[in-house]
Protein backbone atom coordinates (compact mmCIF):
# COMPACT_ATOMS: atom_id res chain seq x y z
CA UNK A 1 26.00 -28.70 -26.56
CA UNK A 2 23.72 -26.06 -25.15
CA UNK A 3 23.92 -22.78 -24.13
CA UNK A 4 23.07 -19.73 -22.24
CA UNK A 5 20.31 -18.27 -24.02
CA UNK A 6 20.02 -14.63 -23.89
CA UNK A 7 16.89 -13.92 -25.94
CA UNK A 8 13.59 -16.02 -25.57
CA UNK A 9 11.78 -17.72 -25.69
CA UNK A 10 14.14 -21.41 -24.69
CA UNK A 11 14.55 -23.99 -26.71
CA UNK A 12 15.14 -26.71 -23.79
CA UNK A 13 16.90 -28.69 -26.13
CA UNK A 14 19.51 -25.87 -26.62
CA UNK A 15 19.25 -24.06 -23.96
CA UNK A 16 19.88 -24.05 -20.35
CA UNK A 17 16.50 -24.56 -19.06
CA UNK A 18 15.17 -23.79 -14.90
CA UNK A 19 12.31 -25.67 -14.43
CA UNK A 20 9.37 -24.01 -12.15
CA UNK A 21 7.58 -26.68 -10.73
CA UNK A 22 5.16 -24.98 -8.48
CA UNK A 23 4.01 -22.62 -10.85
CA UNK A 24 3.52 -25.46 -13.35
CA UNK A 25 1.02 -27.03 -10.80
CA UNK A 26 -0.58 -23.83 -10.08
CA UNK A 27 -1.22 -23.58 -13.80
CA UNK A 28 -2.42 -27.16 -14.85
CA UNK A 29 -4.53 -27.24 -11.58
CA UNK A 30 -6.18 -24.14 -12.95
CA UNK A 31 -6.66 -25.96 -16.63
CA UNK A 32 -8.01 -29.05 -15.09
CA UNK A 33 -10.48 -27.33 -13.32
CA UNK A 34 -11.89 -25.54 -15.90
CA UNK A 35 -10.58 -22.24 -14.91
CA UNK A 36 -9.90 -19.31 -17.35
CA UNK A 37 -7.15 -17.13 -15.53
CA UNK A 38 -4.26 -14.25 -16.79
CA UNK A 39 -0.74 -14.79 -15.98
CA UNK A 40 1.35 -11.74 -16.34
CA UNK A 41 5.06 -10.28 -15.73
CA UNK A 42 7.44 -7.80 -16.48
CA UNK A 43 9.42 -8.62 -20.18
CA UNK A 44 12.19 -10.71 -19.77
CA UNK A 45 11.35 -12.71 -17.17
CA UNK A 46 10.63 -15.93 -19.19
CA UNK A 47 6.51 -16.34 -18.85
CA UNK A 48 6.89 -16.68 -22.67
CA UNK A 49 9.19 -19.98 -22.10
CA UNK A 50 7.03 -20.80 -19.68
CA UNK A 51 3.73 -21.25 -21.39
CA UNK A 52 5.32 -22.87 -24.19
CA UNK A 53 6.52 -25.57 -21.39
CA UNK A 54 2.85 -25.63 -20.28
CA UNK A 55 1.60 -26.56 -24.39
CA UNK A 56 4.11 -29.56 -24.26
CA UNK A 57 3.21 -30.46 -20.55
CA UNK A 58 -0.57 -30.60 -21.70
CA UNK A 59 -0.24 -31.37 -25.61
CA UNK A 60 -0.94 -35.50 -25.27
CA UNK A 61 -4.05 -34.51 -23.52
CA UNK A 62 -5.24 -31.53 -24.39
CA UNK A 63 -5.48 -29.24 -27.31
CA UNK A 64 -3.23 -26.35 -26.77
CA UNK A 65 -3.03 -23.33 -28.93
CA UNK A 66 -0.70 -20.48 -28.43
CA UNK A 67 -0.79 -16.94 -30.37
CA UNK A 68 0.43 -13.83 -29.60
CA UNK A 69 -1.49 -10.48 -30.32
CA UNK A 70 2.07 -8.53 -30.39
CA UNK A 71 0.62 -7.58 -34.44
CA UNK A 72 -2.82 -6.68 -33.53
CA UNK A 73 -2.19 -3.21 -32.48
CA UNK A 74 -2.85 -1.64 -35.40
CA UNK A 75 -6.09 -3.34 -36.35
CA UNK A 76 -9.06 -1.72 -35.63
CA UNK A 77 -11.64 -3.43 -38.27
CA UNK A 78 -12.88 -6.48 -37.01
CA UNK A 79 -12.78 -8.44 -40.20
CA UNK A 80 -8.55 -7.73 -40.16
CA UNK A 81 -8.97 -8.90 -37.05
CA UNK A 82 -11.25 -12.51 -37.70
CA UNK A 83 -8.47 -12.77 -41.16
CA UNK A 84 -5.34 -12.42 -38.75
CA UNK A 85 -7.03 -14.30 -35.81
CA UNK A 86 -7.81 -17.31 -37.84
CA UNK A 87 -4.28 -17.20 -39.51
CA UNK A 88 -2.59 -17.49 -36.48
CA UNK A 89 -4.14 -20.42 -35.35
CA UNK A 90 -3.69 -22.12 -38.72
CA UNK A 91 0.15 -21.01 -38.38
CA UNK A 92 0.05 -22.55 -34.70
CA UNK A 93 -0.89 -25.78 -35.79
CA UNK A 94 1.46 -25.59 -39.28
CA UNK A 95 4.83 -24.46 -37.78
CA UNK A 96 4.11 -25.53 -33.98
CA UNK A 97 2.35 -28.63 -34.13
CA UNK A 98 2.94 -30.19 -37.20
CA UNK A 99 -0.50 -30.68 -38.67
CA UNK A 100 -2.06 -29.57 -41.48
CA UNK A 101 -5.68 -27.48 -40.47
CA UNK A 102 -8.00 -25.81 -42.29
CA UNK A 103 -9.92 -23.57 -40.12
CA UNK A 104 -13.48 -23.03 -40.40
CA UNK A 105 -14.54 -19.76 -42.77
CA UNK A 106 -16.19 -16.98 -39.86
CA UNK A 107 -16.90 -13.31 -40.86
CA UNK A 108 -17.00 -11.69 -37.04
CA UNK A 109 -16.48 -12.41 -33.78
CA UNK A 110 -19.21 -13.10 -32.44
CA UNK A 111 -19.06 -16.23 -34.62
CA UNK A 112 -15.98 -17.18 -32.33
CA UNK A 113 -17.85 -19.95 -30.47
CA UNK A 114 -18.85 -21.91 -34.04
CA UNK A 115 -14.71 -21.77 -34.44
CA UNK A 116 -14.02 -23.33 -31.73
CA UNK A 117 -16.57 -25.98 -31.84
CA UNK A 118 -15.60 -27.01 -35.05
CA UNK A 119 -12.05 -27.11 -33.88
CA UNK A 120 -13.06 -29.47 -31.34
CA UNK A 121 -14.93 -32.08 -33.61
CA UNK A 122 -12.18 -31.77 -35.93
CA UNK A 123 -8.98 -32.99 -33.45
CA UNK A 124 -11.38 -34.51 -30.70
CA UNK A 125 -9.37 -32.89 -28.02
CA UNK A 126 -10.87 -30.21 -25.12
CA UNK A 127 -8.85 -26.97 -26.52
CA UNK A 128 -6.94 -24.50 -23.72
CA UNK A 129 -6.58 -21.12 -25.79
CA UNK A 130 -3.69 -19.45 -24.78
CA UNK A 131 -2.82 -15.72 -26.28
CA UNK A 132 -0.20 -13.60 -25.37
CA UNK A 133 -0.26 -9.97 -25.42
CA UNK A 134 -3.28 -9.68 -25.30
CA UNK A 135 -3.37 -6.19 -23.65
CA UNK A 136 -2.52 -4.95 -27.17
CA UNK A 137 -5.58 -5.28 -28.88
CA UNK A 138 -7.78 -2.19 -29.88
CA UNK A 139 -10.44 -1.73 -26.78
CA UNK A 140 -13.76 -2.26 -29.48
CA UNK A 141 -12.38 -5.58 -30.15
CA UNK A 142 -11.21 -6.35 -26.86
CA UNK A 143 -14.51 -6.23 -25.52
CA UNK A 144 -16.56 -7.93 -28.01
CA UNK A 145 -14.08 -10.69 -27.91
CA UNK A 146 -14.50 -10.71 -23.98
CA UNK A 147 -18.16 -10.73 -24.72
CA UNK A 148 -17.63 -14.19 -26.85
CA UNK A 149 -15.60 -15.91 -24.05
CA UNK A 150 -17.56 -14.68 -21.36
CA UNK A 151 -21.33 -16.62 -23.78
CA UNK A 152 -18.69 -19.37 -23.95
CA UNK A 153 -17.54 -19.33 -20.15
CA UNK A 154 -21.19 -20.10 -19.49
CA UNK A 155 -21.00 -23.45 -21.07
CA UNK A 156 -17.75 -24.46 -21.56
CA UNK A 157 -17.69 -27.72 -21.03
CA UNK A 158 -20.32 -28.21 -24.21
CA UNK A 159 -17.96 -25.98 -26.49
CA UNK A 160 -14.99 -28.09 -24.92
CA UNK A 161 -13.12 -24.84 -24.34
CA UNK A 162 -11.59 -26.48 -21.13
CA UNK A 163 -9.58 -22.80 -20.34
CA UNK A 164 -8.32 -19.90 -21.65
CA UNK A 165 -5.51 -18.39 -20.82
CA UNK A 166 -4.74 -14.23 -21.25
CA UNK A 167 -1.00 -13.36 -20.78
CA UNK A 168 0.27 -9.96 -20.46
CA UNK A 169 2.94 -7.61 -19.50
CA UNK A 170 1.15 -6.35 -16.26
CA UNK A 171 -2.35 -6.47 -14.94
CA UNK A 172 -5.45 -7.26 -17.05
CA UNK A 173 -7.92 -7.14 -13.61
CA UNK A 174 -9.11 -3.86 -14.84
CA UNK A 175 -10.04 -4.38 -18.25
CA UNK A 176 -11.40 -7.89 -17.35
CA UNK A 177 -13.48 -6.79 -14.41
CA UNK A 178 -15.05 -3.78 -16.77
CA UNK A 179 -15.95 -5.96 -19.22
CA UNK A 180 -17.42 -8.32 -17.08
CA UNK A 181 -15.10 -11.19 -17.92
CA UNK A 182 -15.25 -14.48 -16.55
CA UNK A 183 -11.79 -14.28 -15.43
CA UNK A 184 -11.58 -13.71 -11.64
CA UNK A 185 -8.89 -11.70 -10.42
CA UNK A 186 -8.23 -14.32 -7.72
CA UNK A 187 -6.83 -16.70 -10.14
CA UNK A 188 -4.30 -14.48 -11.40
CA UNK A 189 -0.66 -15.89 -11.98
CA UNK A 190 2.67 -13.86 -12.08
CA UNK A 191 6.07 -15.42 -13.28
CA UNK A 192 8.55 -14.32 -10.68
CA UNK A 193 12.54 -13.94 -11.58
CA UNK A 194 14.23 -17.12 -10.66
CA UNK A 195 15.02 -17.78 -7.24
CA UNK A 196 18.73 -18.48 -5.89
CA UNK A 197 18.44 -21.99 -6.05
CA UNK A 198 17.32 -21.58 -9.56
CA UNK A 199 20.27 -19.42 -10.67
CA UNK A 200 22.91 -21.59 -9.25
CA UNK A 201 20.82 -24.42 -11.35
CA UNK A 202 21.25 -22.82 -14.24
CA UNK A 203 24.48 -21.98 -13.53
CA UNK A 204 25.53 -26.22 -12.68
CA UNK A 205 23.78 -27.75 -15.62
CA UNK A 206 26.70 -25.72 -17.51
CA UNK A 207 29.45 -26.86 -15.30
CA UNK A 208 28.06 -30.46 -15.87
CA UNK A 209 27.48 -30.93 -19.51
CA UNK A 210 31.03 -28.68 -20.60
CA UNK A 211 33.32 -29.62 -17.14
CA UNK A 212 34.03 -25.65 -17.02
CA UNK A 213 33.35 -24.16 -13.17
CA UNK A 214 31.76 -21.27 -11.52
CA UNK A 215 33.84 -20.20 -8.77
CA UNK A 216 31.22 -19.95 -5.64
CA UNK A 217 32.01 -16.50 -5.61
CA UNK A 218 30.79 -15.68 -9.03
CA UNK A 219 27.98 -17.53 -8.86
CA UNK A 220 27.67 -15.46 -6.06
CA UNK A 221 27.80 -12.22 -7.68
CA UNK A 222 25.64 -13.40 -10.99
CA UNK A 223 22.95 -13.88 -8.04
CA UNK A 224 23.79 -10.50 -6.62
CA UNK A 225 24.03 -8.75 -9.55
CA UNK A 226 21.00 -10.06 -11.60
CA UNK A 227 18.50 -10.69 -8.65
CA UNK A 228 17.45 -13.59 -10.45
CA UNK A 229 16.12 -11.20 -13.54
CA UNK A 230 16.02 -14.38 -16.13
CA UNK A 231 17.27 -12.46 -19.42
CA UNK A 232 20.31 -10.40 -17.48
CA UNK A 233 20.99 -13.82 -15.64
CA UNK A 234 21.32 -15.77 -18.74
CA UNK A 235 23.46 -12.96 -20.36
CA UNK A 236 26.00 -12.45 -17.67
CA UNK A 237 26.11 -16.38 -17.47
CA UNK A 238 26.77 -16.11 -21.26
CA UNK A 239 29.58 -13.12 -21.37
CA UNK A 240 31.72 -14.77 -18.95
CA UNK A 241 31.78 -18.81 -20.64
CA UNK A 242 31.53 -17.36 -24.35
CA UNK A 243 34.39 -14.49 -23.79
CA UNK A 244 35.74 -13.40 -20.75
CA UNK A 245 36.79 -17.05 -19.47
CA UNK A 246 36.56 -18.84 -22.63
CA UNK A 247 38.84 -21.86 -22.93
CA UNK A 248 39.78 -21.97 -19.16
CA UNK A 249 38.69 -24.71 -16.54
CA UNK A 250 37.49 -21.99 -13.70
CA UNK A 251 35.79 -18.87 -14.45
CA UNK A 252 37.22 -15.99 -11.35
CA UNK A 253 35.89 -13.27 -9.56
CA UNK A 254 38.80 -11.55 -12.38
CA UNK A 255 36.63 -12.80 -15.20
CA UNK A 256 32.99 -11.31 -13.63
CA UNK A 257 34.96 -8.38 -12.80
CA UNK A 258 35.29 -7.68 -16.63
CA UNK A 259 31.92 -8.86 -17.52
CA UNK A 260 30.81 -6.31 -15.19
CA UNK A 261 32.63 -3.59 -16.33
CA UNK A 262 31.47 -4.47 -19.68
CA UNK A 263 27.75 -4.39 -19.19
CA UNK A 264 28.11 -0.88 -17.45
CA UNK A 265 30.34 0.76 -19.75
CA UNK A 266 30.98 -1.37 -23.03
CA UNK A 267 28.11 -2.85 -24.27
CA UNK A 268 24.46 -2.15 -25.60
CA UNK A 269 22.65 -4.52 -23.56
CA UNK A 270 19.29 -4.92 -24.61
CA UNK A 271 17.99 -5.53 -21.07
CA UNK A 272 19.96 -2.21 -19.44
CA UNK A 273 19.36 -0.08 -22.54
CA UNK A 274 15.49 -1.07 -22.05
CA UNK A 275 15.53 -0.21 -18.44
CA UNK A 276 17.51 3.41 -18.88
CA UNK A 277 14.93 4.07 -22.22
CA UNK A 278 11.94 3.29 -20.24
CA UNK A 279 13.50 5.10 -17.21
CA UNK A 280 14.00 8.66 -18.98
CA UNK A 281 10.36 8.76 -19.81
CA UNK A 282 9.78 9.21 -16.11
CA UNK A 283 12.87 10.68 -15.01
CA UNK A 284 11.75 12.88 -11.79
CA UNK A 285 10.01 9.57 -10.44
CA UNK A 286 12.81 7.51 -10.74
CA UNK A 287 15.71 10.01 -9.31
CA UNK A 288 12.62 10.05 -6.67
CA UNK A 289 13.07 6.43 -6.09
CA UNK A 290 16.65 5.78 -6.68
CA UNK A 291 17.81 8.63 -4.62
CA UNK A 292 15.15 8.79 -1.70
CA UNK A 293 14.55 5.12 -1.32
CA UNK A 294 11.69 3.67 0.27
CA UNK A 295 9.37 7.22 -0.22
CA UNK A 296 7.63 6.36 -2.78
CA UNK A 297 4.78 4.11 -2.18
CA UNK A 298 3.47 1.05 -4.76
CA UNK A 299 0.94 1.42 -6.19
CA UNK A 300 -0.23 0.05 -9.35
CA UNK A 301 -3.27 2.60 -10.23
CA UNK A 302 -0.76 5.11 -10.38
CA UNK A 303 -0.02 5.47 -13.86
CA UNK A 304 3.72 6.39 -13.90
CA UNK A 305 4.34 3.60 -11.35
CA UNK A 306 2.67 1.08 -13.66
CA UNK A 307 4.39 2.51 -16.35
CA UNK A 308 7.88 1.40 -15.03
CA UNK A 309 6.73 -1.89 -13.14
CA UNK A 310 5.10 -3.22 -16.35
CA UNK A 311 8.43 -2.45 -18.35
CA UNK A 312 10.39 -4.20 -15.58
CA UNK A 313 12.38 -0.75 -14.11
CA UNK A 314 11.05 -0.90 -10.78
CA UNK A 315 9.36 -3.55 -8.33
CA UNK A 316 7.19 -3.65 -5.29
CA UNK A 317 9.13 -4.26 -2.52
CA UNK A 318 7.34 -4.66 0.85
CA UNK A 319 5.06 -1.53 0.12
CA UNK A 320 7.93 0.72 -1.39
CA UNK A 321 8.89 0.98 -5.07
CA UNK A 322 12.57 0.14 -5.58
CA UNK A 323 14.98 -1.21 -8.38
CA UNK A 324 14.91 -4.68 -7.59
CA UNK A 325 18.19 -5.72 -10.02
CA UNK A 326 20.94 -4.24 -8.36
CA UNK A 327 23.05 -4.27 -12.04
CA UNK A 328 19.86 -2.24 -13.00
CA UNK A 329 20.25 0.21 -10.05
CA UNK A 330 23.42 0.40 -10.56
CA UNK A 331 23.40 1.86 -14.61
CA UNK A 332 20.41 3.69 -13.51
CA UNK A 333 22.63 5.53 -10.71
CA UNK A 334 25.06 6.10 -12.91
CA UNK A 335 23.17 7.66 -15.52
CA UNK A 336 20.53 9.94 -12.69
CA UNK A 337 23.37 10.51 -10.45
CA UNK A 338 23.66 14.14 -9.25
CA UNK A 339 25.93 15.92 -10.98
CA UNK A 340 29.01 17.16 -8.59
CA UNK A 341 31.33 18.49 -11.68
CA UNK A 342 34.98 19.53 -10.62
CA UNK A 343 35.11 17.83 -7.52
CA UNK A 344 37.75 15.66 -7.70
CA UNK A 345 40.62 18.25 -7.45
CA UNK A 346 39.03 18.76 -4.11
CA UNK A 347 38.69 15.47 -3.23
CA UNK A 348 42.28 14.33 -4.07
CA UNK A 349 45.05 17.04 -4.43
CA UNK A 350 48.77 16.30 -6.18
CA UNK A 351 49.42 15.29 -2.24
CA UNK A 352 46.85 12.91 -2.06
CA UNK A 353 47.39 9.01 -2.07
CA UNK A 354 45.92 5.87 -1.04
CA UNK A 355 49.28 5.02 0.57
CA UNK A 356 48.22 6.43 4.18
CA UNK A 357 45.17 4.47 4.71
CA UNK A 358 46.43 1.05 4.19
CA UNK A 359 47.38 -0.68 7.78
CA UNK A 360 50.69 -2.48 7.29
CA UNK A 361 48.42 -5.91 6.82
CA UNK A 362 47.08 -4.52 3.64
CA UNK A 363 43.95 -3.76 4.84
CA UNK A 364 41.93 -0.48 4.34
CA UNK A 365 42.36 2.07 7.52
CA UNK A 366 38.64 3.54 6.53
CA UNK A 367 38.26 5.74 9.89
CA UNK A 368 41.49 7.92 8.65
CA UNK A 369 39.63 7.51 5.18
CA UNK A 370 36.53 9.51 6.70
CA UNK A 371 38.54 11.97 8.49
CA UNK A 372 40.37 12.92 5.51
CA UNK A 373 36.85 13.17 3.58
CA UNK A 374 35.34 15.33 6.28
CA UNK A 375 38.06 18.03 5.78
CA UNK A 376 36.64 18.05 2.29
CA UNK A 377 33.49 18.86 3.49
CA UNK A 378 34.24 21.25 5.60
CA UNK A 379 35.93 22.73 2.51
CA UNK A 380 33.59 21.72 -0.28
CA UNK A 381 30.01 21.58 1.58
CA UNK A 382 28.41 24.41 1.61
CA UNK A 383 28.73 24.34 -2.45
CA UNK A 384 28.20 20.92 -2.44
CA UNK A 385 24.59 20.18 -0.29
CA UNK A 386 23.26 24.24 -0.47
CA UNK A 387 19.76 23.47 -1.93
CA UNK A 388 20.38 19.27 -2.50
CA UNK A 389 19.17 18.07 0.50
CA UNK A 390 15.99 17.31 -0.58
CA UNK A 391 17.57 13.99 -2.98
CA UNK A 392 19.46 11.29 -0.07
CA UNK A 393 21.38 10.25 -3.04
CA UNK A 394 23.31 13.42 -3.03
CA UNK A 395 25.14 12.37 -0.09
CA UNK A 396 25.56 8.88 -1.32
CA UNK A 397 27.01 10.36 -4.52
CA UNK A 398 28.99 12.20 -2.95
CA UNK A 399 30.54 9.86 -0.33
CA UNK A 400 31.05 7.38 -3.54
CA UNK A 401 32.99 9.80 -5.46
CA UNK A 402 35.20 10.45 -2.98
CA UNK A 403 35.82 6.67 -1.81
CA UNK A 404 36.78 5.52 -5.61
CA UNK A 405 38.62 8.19 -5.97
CA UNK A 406 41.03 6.66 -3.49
CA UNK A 407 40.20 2.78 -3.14
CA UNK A 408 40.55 2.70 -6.59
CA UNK A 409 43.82 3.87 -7.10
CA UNK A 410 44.81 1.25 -4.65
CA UNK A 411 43.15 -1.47 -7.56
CA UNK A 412 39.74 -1.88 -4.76
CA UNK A 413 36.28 -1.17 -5.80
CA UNK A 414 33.48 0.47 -4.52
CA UNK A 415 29.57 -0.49 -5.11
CA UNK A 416 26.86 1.17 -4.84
CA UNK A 417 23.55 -0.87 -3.42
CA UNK A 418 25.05 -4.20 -3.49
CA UNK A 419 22.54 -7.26 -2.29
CA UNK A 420 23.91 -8.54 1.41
CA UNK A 421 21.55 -11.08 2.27
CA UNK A 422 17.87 -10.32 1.96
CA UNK A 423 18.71 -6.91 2.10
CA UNK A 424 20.68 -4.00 0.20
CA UNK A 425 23.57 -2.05 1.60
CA UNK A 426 24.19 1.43 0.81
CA UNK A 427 27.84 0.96 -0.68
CA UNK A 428 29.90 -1.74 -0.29
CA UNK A 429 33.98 -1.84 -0.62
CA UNK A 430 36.41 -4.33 -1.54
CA UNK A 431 39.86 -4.13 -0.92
CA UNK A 432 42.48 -5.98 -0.82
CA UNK A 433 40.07 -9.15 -0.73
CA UNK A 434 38.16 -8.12 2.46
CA UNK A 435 34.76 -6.47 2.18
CA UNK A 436 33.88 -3.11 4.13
CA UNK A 437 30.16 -2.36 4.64
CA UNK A 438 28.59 1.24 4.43
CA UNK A 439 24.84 2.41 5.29
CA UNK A 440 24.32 5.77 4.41
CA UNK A 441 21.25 7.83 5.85
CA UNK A 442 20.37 11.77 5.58
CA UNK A 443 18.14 13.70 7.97
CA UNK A 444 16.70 10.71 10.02
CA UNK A 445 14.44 11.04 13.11
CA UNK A 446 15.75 9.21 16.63
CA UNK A 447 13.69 5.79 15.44
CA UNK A 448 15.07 5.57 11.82
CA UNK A 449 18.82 5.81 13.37
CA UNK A 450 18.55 3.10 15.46
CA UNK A 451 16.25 1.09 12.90
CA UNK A 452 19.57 2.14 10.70
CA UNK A 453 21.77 0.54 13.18
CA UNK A 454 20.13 -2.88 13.57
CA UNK A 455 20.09 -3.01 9.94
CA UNK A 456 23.59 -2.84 9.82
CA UNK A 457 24.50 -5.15 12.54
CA UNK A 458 22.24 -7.68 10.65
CA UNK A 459 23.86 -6.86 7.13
CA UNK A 460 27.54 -7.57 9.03
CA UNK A 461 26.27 -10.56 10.68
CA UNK A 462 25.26 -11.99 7.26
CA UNK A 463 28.48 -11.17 5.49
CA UNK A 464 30.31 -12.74 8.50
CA UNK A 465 32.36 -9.90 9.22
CA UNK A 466 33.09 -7.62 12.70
CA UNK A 467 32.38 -4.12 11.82
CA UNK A 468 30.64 -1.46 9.19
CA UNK A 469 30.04 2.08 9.35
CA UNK A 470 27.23 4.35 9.21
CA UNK A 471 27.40 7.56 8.14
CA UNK A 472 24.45 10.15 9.19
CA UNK A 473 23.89 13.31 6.88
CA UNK A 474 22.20 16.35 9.07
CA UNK A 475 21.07 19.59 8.77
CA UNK A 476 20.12 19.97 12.15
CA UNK A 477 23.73 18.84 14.09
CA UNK A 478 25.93 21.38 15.12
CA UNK A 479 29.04 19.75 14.19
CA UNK A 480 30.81 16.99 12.97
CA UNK A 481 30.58 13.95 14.94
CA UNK A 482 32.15 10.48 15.50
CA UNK A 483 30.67 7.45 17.78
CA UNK A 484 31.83 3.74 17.91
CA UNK A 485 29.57 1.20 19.72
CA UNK A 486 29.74 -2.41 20.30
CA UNK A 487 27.16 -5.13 20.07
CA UNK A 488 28.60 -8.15 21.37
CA UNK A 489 31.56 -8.92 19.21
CA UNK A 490 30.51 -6.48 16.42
CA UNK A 491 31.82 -2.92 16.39
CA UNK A 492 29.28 0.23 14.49
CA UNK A 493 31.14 3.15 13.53
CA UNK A 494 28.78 5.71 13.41
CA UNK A 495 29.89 9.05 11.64
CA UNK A 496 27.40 12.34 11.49
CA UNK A 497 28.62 14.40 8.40
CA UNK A 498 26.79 18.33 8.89
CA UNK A 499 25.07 19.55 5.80
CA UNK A 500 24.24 22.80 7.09
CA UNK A 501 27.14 25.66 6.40
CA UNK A 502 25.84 29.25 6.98
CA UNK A 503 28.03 31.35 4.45
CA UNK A 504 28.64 29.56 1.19
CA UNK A 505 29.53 33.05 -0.31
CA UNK A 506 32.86 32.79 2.02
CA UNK A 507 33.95 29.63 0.65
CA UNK A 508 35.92 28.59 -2.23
């Protein structure tokens, strides 16, 4: 029986396995044109797995070999480096392939080209070098290696090294191009997280092989949640058949629910854990992106942005850097989230219930909601937003607080950036089994509020409901401020909160 594997690289045999069939073409048409390329991603995202599917998709033909330089980063000398090189390899064809080799005695690397030759007369086979890592290695070596392959580039075909193959975590272009490496930046491949279709794949070849079922909705959710991120996929996929819904014929939304909870406040998962660690290193950046999203531009020369892209934190989207994985956003949030101590006796006093904004249907009454949460800022504001209005995510904070404060105690939930569509909505609700959609924007020009608007009609159109509100922080409104409009058959309710309170001294 096989499994949801949450550590790679898969064993196909037992492991769920996606298959990637495009970039599999991409990649042999590359080898069987003699190209040498890089492939790179972010860690967990499976372009170890990958190449290992490439050595058995090319093994009857080919000579594949496959080492990693995760060791080398210590070595310096370049006879360590020829001794662990050549080891390797041997080890490659010992453990991986089965066959006894005894690699031709070299003493530097310049005598790299002799190695491979003899490796060719030996098996008979044109060899594809693949090495992973590769970034790792000490800069000295790196380039006199890169000097080797570049000699060998130049007549490849009469060393029979058909391709090689450089993997890293991010970009090699640089260091290639300085070096002047055969490896053109054109031919460049990146593993992408899998798509939708390639989630609920994974997700099926479970519900075939054991008869257990994903309700839609949770496959749903594993989609939204993960964005397709392979390891935090797997791993969610894994929590939910090995404990939360173990033994039972359906897995819920009650079951993802848990898992969910879990991963953001019980367990040490390797993936978040990695993603918080790598976040603190450049914590102004993030709260930057997280809390004033889409001001940051990507860009990859920037060295704290390539910092967090190459460890998987954030992503290029459309121009912007953003958290791509909203489960990642979301324990990212919750650890850089503004800190509004002592609020919630404000918020919520002894007289305070939930009871008043349900409709008699069961439904959430979420204009009343507002109202009541505008009399707390009309209270609390001045203390609150003096001096924050510089971070969007202030407001958002704030709003969310204040929401689970009260949907909560009525068993609801609010999240934060939840995927709707091809897009991301601001906070989402979910009461009482129907969904309530918020956008929330601070100190927007004319064009961004109705850009803001037609967002939100399209987010409501793709979640198939008939209304969602905005909510419009301002320092430069007079006062508070309430606005429905209809398009067609869908309803906006537009609220403008005022951030701007002139004597903070007089309140309390």
């Amino acid at each position: 029986m096989r499994r949801f594997c949450t550590s790679g690289p898969v064993d196909r045999k037992t492991c769920y396995y996606v298959e990637r069939p495009e970039l599999m073409k991409e990649a042999i048409d590359h080898i069987e044109n003699w190209r040498y390329f890089t492939v790179s991603a972010p860690r967990q995202t499976g372009k170890t797995t990958f190449l290992n599917d490439i050595v058995e998709k090319i093994k009857d033909k080919y000579l594949p070999i496959f080492i990693s330089f995760e060791s080398f980063g210590n070595i310096k000398i370049e006879e360590k480096f020829i001794k662990q090189f050549t080891k390797k390899i041997k080890n490659f064809f010992d453990f991986n392939m089965k066959i006894e080799f005894e690699p031709k005695k070299i003493a530097a690397i310049s005598d790299l080209d002799e190695y491979i030759m003899d490796i060719n007369e030996k098996f008979g086979k044109e060899v594809i070098l693949m090495i992973d890592e590769f970034e790792i290695l000490e800069e000295k070596l790196m380039n006199e290696f890169l000097h080797v392959i570049r000699d060998i580039y130049h007549s490849r075909q009469g060393y029979k090294l058909r391709s090689v193959i450089l993997i890293s975590v991010g970009y090699l272009s640089g260091v290639l191009e300085d070096n002047a490496s055969p490896f053109n930046i054109a031919e460049h491949m990146e593993v992408p997280y899998f798509t939708k279709e390639q989630v609920y794949d994974l997700l099926n070849q479970h519900e075939k092989e054991t008869g257990q079922t994903f309700d839609d909705k949770v496959k749903e959710l594993i989609w939204e949640n993960a964005a397709g991120q392979p390891g935090l996929t797997n791993a969610l996929a894994y929590d939910l058949v090995a404990k939360k819904a173990k033994g039972e014929k359906i897995i819920t939304e009650k079951h993802f629910e848990k898992t969910l909870y879990d991963f953001m406040h019980q367990y040490i998962d390797k993936n978040i854990s990695n993603i918080i660690s790598k976040a603190e290193k450049e914590k102004e950046l993030i709260m930057k992106i997280l809390f004033e999203p889409e001001s940051v531009e990507f860009n990859i020369y920037d060295e704290r942005i390539n910092y967090l892209y190459l460890n998987g934190v954030i992503d290029n989207c459309e121009g912007k850097c953003c958290v791509r994985v909203p489960l990642y956003y979301k324990a990212l949030y919750d650890r850089f989230k503004p800190q509004i101590n002592g609020e919630k006796n404000y918020m919520a006093t002894i007289k305070d219930t939930i009871k008043p904004y349900i409709k008699e249907d069961g439904s959430l009454e979420l204009n009343k909601l507002l109202k009541r949460y505008i009399e707390y800022i009309k209270q609390r504001g001045a203390i609150m937003f003096k001096g924050r209005n510089y971070y969007e995510g202030v407001y958002q904070y704030n709003l969310d607080q204040f929401l689970s404060l009260y949907i909560e105690a009525g068993e609801g939930k609010v999240y934060p950036e939840t995927q709707v569509g091809g897009g991301r909505i601001d906070l989402l609700i979910n009461f009482n089994n129907k969904e309530y959609l918020i956008e929330v924007k601070a100190n927007i020009t004319g064009n961004e509020y109705e850009k803001a608007k037609k967002q939100l009609i399209e987010y409501i159109k793709r979640k198939r409901l008939k209304e969602g509100w905005l909510i419009v922080y301002s320092s430069s409104i007079e006062d508070f401020e309430y606005i429905l409009e209809k398009y067609e058959d869908k309803k906006l309710h537009i609220w403008f909160i005022k951030t701007n309170f002139e004597v903070p001294s007089k309140i309390v």
